[in-house]
Protein backbone atom coordinates (compact mmCIF):
# COMPACT_ATOMS: atom_id res chain seq x y z
CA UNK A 1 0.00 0.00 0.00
CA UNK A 2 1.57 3.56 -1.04
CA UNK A 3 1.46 6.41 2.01
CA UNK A 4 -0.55 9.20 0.17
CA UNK A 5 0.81 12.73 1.09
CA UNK A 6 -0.82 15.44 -0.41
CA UNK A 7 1.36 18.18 -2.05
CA UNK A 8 -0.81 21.07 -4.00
CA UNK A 9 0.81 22.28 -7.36
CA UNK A 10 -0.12 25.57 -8.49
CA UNK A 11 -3.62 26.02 -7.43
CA UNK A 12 -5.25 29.31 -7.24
CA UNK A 13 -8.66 29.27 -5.36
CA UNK A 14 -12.15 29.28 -7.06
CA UNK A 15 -9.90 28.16 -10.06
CA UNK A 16 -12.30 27.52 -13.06
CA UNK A 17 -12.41 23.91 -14.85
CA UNK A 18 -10.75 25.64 -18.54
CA UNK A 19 -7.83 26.15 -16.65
CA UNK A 20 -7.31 22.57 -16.68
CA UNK A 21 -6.71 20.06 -13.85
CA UNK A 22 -4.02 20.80 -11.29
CA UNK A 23 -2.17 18.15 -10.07
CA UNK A 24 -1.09 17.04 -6.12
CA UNK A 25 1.74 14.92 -5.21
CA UNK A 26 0.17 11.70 -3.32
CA UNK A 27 3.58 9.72 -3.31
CA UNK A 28 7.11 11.08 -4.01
CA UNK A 29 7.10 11.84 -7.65
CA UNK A 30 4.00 10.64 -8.01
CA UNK A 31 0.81 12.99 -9.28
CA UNK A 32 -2.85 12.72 -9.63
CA UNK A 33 -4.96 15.33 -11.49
CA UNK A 34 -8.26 16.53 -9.90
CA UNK A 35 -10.51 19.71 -10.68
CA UNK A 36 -11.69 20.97 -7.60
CA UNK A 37 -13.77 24.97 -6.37
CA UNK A 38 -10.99 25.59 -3.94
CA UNK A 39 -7.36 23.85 -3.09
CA UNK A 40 -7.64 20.90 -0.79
CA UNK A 41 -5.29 22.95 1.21
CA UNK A 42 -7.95 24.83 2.51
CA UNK A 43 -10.70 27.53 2.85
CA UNK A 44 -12.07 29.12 5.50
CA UNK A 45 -15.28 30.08 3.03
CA UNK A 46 -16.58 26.21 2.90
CA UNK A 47 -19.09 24.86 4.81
CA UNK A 48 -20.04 21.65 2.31
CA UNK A 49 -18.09 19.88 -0.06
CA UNK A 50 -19.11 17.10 -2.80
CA UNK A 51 -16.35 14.90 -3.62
CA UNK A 52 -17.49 13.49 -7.58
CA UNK A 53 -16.65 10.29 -9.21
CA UNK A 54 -16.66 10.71 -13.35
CA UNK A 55 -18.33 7.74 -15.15
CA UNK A 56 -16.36 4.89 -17.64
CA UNK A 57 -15.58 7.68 -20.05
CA UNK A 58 -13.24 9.07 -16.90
CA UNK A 59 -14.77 12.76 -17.39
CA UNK A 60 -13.86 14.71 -14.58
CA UNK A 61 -14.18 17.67 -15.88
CA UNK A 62 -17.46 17.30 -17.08
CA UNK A 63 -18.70 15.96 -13.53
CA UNK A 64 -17.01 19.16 -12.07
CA UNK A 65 -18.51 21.21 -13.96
CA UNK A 66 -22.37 20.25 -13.97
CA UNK A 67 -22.05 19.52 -10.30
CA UNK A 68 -21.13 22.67 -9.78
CA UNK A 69 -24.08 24.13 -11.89
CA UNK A 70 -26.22 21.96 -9.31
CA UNK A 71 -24.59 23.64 -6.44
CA UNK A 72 -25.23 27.48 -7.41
CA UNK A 73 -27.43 28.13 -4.71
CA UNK A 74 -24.48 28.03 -2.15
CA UNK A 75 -22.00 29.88 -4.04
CA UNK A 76 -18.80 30.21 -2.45
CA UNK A 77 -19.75 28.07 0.71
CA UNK A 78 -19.18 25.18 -1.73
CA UNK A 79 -16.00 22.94 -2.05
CA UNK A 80 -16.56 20.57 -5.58
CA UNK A 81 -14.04 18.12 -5.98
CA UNK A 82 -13.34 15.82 -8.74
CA UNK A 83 -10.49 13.55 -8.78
CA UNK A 84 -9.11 12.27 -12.31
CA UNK A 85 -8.65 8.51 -12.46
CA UNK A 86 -6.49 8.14 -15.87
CA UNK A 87 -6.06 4.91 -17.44
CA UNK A 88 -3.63 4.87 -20.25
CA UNK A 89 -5.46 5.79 -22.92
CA UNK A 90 -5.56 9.42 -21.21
CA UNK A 91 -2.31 9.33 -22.21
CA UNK A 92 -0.75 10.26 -18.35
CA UNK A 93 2.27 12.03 -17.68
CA UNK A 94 5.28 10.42 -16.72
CA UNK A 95 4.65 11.22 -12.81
CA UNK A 96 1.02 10.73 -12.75
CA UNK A 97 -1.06 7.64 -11.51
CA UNK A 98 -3.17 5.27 -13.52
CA UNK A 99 -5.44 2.34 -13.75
CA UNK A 100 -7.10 0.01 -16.01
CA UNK A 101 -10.69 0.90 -17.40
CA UNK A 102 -11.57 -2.96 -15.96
CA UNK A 103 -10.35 -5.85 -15.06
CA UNK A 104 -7.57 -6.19 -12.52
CA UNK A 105 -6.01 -2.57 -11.27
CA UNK A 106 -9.88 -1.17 -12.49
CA UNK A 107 -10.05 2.21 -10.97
CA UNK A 108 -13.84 1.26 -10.89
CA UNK A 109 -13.70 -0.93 -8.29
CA UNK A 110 -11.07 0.04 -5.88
CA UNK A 111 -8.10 -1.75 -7.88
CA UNK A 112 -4.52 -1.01 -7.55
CA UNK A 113 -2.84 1.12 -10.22
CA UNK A 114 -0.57 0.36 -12.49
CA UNK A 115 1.28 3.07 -11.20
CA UNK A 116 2.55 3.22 -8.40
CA UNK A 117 1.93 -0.55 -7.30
CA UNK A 118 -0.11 -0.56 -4.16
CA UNK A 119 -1.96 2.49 -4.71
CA UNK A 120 -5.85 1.40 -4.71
CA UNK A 121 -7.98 4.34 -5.74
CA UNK A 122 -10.19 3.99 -3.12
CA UNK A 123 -6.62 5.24 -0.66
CA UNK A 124 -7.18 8.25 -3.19
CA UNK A 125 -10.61 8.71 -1.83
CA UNK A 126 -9.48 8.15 1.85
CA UNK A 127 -7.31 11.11 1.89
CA UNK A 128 -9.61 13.29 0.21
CA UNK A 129 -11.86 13.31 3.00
CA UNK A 130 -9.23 13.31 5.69
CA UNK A 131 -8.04 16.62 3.73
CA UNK A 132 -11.51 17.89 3.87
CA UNK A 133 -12.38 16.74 7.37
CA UNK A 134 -8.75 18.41 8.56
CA UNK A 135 -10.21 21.42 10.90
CA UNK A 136 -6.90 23.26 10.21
CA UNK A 137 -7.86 23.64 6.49
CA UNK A 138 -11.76 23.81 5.93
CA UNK A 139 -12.54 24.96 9.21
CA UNK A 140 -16.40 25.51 8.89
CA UNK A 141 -16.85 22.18 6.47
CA UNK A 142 -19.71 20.66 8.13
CA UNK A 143 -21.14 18.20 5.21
CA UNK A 144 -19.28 15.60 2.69
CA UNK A 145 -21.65 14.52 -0.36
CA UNK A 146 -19.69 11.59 -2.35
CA UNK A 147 -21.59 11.72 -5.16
CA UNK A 148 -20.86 9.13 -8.23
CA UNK A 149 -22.89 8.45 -11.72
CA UNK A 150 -22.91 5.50 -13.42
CA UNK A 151 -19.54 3.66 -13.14
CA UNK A 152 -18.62 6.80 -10.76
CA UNK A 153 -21.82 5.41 -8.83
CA UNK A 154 -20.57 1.89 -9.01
CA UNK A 155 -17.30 3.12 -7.37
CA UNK A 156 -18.70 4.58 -4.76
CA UNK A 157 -21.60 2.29 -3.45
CA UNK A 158 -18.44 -0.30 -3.22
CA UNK A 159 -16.39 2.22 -1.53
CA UNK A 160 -19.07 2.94 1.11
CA UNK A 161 -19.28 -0.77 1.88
CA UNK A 162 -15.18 -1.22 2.14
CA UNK A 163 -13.91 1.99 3.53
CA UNK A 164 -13.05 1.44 7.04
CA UNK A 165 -13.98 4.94 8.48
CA UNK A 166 -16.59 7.36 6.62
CA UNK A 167 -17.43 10.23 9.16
CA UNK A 168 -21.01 10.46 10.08
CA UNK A 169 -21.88 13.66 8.16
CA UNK A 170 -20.70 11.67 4.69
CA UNK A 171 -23.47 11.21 2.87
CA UNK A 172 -23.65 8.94 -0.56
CA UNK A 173 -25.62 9.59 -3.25
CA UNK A 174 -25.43 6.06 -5.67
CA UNK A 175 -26.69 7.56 -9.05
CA UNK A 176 -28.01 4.82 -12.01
CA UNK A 177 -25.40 2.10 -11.76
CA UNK A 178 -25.12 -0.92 -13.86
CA UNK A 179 -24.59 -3.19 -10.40
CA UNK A 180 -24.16 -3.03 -6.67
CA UNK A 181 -21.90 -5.11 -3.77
CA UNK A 182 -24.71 -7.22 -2.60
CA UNK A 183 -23.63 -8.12 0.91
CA UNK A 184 -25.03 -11.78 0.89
CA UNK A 185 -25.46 -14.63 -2.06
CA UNK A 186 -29.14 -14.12 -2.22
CA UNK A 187 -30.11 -12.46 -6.09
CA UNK A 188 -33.47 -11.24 -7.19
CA UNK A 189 -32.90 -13.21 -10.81
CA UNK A 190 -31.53 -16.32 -11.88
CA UNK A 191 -28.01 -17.66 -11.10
CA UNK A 192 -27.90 -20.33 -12.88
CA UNK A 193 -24.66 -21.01 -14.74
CA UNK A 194 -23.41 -17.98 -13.12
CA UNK A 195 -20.80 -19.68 -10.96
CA UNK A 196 -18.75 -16.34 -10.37
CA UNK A 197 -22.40 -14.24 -9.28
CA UNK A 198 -20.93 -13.76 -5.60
CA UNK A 199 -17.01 -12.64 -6.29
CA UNK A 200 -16.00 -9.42 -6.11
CA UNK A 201 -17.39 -7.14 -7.60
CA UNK A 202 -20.75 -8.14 -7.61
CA UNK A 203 -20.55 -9.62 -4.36
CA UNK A 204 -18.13 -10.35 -1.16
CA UNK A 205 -15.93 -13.66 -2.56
CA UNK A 206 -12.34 -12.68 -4.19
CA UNK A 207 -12.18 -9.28 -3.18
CA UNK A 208 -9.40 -7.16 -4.18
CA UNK A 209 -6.82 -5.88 -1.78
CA UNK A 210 -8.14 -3.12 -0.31
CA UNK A 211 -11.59 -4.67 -0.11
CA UNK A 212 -9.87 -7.62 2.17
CA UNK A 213 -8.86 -5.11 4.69
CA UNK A 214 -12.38 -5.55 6.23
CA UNK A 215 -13.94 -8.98 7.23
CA UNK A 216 -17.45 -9.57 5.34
CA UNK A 217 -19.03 -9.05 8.78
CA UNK A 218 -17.53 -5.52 9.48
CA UNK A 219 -18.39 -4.73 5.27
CA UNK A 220 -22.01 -5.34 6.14
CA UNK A 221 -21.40 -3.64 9.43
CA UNK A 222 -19.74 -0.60 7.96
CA UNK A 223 -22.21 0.07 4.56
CA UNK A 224 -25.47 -0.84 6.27
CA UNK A 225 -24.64 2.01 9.27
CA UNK A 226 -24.03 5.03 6.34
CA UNK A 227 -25.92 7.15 4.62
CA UNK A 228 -27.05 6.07 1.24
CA UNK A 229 -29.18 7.29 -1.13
CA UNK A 230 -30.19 5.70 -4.33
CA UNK A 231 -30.63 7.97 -6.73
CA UNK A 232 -32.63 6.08 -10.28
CA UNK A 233 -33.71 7.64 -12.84
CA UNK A 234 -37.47 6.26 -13.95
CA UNK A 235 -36.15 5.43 -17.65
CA UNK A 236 -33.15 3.98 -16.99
CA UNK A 237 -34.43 0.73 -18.53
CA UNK A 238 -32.59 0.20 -21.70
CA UNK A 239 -29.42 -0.80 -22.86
CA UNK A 240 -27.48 2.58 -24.10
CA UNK A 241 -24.20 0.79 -25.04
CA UNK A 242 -22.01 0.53 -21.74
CA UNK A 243 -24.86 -1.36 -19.33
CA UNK A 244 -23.12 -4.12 -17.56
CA UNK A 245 -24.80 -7.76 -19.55
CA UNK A 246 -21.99 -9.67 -17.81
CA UNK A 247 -23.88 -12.61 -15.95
CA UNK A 248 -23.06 -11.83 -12.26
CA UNK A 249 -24.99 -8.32 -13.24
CA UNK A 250 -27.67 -9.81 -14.98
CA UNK A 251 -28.59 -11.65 -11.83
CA UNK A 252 -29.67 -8.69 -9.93
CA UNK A 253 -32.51 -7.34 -12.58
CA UNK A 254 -32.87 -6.55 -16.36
CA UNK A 255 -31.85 -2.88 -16.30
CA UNK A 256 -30.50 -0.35 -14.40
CA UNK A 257 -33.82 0.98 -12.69
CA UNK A 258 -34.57 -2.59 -12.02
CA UNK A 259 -31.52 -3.10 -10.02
CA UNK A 260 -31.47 -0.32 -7.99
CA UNK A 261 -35.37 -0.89 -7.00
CA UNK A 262 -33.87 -4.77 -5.74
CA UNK A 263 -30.99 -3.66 -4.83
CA UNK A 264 -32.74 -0.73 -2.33
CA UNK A 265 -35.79 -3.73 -1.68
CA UNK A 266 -32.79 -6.25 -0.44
CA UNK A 267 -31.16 -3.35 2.40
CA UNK A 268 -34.48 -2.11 3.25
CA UNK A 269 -35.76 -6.19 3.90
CA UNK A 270 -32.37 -7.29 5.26
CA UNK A 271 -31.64 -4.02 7.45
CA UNK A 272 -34.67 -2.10 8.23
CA UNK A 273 -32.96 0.25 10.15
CA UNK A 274 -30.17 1.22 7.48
CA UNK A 275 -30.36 4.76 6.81
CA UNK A 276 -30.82 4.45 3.26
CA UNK A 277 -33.94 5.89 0.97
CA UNK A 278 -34.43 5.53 -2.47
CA UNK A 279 -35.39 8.72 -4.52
CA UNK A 280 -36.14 8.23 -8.59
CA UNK A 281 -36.24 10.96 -11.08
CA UNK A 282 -39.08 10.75 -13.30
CA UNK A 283 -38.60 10.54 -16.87
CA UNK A 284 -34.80 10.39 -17.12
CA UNK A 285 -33.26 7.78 -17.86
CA UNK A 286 -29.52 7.10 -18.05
CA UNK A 287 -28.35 11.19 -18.21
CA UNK A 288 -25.59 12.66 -15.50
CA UNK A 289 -26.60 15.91 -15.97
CA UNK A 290 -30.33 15.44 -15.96
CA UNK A 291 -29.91 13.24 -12.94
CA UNK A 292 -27.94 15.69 -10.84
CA UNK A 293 -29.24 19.23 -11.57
CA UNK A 294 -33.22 17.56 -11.17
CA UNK A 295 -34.81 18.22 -7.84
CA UNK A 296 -34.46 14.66 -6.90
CA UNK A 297 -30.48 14.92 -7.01
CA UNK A 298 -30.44 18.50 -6.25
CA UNK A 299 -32.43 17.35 -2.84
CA UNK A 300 -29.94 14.15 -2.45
CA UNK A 301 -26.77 15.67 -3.01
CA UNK A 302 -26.99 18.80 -0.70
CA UNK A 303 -29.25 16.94 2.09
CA UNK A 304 -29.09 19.28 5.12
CA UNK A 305 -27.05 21.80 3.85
């Protein structure tokens, strides 16, 4: 596992996503792009922050941007940050970190990079919200949205399940993805000839390294005690090119929509007092922006604020 140490290059505050990403240091000689409202350094002005996973297409900029859109209302008082998990196609620089698009060292999932070895991108995330729970930096930071769409939501519904300590006031908003950790072997469709249904990361068997850090009992301890919502978006029924067909994700529903209504039924039956809620978005179906800037998301993503 690689100590992350964060090192801000450059950054001026309230810096705009067409300046490009910046870039801290979370190994020696080893970067990581993000977009972000404000330097994880610090600001006094903050009092919520969203922390935003991109989808397959690794977007970041894009997810920056519209979730800032959704956060207008608060101006200032909001800290949006978007880390940028590169595979090689991005074509990385020679210091940065990357990850596959699948498969082992997936990004998606919580893999380890290619580079540096031992660097899961779920230790990315963990440092993130140290930074941002730090008292010394963001000082009136009260709330923590991790917010993810699609493969970003897939990311971060696993995430909530394996990290070993997610603050209270962290609340997860799990936005249309194509499957979900289920935290037992149960399925609401067939598993037949599916002998692989239950690994990782569909379910708890062959996890990946920083998924074995926690014992199945403390994962089902840890993601049925946080705040969830599922966010599904009422036409999210149809295949639009990058919906997971793979077997394992097959066996928990037809679609996306379908899934997440299980998925949601399975928590709620299993762990009645989870506090978890399931919001869908009427006529949108598999849309970031339309999911986030709606009411529904709007509502989910700065709960309390």
């Amino acid at each position: 596992m690689v100590a992350v140490v964060l090192v801000i290059v450059g950054f001026s505050p309230g810096q705009a996503a067409a300046d490009g990403p910046d870039r801290w240091e979370i190994s020696p000689g080893v970067t990581l792009p993000y977009y972000a409202s404000y330097p994880l350094s610090g600001s006094s002005k903050v009092t919520g922050a969203v922390v935003v996973i991109h989808g397959t297409e690794r977007n970041a900029e894009h997810y920056f941007e519209l979730t800032q859109r959704a956060a207008a209302a608060f101006g200032d008082k909001a800290e949006i940050v978007a880390p940028w998990f590169q595979t090689n196609d991005d074509k990385p620089s020679s210091s940065d970190a990357y990850w596959t698009n699948g498969g082992d060292g997936s990004w998606k999932d919580g893999g380890d990079a290619v580079r540096p070895k031992g660097l899961s991108s779920y230790d990315v995330i963990d440092q993130i919200l140290r930074k941002l729970a730090d008292k010394s930096t963001f000082p009136h930071l009260t709330k923590i949205t991790l917010l993810g769409h699609s493969a970003g939501a897939q990311f971060i519904q696993r995430y909530a399940a394996g990290a070993p300590s997610i603050a209270a006031n962290i609340h997860i908003v799990v936005a249309n993805p194509s499957s979900y950790l289920y935290l037992n072997s149960t399925r609401p469709a067939s598993t037949s000839g599916c002998s692989d249904y239950n690994d990782y990361k569909y379910g708890l068997d062959n996890r990946n390294r920083y998924m074995r850090t926690s014992s199945d009992e403390k994962i089902v301890q840890q993601y049925t005690s946080r705040q969830v919502t599922y966010l599904l978006g009422e036409a999210d029924t149809v295949q639009n090119g990058d919906m997971d067909e793979s077997c394992p994700a097959n066996a928990q529903g037809e679609n996306r929509f379908e899934r997440g209504k299980f998925y949601f039924s399975a928590i709620h039956s299993a762990y009645p007092s989870a506090p978890q809620d399931l919001s869908t978005v009427p006529g949108v179906g598999h849309d970031n922006e339309a999911m986030i800037n709606s009411a529904q998301g709007k509502a989910a993503i700065f709960r309390g604020w």
